[in-house]
C-alpha atoms as a PDB file:
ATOM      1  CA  UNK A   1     -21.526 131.089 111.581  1.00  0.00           C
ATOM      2  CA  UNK A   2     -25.084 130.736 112.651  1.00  0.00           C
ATOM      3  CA  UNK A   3     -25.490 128.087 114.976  1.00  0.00           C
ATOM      4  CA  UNK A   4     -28.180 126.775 117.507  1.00  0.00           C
ATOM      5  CA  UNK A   5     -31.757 125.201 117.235  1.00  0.00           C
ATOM      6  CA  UNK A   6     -34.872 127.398 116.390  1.00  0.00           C
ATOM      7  CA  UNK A   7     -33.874 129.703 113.796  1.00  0.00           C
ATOM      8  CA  UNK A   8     -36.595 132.180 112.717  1.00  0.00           C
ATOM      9  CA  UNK A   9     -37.385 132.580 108.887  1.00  0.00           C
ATOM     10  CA  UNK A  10     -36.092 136.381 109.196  1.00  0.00           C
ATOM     11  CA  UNK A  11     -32.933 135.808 110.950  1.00  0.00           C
ATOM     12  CA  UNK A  12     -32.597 133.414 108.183  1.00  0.00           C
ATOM     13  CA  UNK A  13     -33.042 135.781 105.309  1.00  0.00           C
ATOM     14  CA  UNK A  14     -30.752 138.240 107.198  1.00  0.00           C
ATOM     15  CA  UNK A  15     -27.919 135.080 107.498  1.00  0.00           C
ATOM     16  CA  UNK A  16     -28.303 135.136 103.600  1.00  0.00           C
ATOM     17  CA  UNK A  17     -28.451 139.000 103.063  1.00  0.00           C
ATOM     18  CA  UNK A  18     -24.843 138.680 105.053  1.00  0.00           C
ATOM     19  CA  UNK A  19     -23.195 135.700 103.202  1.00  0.00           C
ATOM     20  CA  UNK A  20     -23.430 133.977 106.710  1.00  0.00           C
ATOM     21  CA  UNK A  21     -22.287 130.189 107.144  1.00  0.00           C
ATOM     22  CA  UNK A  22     -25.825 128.431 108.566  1.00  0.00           C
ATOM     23  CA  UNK A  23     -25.392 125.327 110.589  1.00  0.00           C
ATOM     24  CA  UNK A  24     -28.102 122.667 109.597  1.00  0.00           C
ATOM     25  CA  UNK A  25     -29.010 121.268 112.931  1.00  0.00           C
ATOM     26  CA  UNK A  26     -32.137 119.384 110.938  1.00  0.00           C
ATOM     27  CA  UNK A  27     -33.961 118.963 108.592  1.00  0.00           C
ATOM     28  CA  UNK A  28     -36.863 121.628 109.524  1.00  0.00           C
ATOM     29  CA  UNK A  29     -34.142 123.548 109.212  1.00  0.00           C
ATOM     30  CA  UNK A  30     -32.935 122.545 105.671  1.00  0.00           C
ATOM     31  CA  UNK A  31     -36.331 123.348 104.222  1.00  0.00           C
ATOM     32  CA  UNK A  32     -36.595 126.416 106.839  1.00  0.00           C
ATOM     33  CA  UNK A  33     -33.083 127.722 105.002  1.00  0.00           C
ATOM     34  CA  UNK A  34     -34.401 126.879 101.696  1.00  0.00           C
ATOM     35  CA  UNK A  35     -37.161 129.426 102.151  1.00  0.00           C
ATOM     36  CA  UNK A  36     -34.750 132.025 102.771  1.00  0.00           C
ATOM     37  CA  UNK A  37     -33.354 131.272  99.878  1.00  0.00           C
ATOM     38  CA  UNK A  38     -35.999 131.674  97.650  1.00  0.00           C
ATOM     39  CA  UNK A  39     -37.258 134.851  99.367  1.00  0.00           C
ATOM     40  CA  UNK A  40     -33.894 136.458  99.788  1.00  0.00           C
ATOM     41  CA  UNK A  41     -32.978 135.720  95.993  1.00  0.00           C
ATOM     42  CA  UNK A  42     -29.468 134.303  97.505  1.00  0.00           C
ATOM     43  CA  UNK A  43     -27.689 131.081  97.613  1.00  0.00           C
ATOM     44  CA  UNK A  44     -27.369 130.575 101.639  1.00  0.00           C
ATOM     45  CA  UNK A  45     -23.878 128.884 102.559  1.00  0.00           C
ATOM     46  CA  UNK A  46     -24.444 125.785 104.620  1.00  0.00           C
ATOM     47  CA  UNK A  47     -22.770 123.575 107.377  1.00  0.00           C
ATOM     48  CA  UNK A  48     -24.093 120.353 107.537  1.00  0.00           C
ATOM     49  CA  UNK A  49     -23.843 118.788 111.497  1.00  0.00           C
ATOM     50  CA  UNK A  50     -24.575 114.716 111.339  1.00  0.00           C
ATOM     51  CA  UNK A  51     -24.704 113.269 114.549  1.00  0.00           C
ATOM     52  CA  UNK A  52     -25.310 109.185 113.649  1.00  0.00           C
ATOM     53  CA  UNK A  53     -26.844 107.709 117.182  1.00  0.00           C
ATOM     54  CA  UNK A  54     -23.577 104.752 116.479  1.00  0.00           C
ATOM     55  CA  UNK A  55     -20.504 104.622 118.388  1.00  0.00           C
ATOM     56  CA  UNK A  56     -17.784 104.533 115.634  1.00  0.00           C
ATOM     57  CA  UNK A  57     -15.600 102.639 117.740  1.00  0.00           C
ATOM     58  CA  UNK A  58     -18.448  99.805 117.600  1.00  0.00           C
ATOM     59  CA  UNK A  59     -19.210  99.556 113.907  1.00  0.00           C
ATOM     60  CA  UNK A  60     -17.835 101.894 111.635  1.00  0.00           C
ATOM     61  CA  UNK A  61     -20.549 101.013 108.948  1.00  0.00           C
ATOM     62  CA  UNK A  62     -23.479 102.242 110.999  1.00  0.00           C
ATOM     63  CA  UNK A  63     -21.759 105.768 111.002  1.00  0.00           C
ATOM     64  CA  UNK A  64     -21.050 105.682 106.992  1.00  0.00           C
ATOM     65  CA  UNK A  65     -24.524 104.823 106.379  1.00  0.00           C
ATOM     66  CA  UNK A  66     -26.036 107.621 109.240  1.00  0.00           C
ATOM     67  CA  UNK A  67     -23.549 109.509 107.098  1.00  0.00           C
ATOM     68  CA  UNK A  68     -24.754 108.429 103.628  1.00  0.00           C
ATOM     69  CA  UNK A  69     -28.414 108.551 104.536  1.00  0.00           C
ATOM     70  CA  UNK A  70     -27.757 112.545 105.739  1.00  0.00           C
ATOM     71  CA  UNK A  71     -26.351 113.011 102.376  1.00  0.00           C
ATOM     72  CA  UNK A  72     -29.108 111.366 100.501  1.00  0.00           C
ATOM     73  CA  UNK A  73     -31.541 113.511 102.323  1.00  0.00           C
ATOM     74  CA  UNK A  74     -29.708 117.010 101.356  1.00  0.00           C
ATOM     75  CA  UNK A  75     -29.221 115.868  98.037  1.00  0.00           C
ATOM     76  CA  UNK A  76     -33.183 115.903  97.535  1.00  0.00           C
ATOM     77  CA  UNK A  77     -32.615 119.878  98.485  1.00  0.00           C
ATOM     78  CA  UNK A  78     -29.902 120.510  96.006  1.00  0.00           C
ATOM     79  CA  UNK A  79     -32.405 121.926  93.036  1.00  0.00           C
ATOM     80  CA  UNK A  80     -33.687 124.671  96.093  1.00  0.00           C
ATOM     81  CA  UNK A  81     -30.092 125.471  97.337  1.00  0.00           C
ATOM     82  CA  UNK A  82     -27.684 125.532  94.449  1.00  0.00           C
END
């Protein structure tokens, strides 16, 4: 797995040259793996982290909509990753 913020472009194209599991720490990094995508000419497996600013334990909506909102926002990717 390829973790951690910053993530060049060409460590990014290597990730997809490998089959490597990316962790999407944002979404700079969504359209940052994306690229590598196109360039590389692979599909680039993909961890999505969501880290809703809501303590469950105080309202479990706010965390199913942090959650649903994260999804909402890949989901506009889905035509450059799949």
């Amino acid at each position: 797995m390829f973790n951690g913020n910053g993530k060049l472009l060409d460590e990014l194209i290597l990730a997809a040259k490998l089959d490597v599991l990316v962790n999407v720490d944002s979404e700079f990094d969504l359209e940052q793996i994306c690229e590598a995508g196109r360039i590389s000419g692979k599909q680039i497996r993909v961890l999505l982290r969501i880290n809703p600013d809501v303590d469950p334990q105080v309202c479990s909506f706010f965390s199913k909509s942090s959650f649903l909102t994260a999804l909402k926002l890949c989901s506009s990717y889905t035509t450059d990753i799949s």
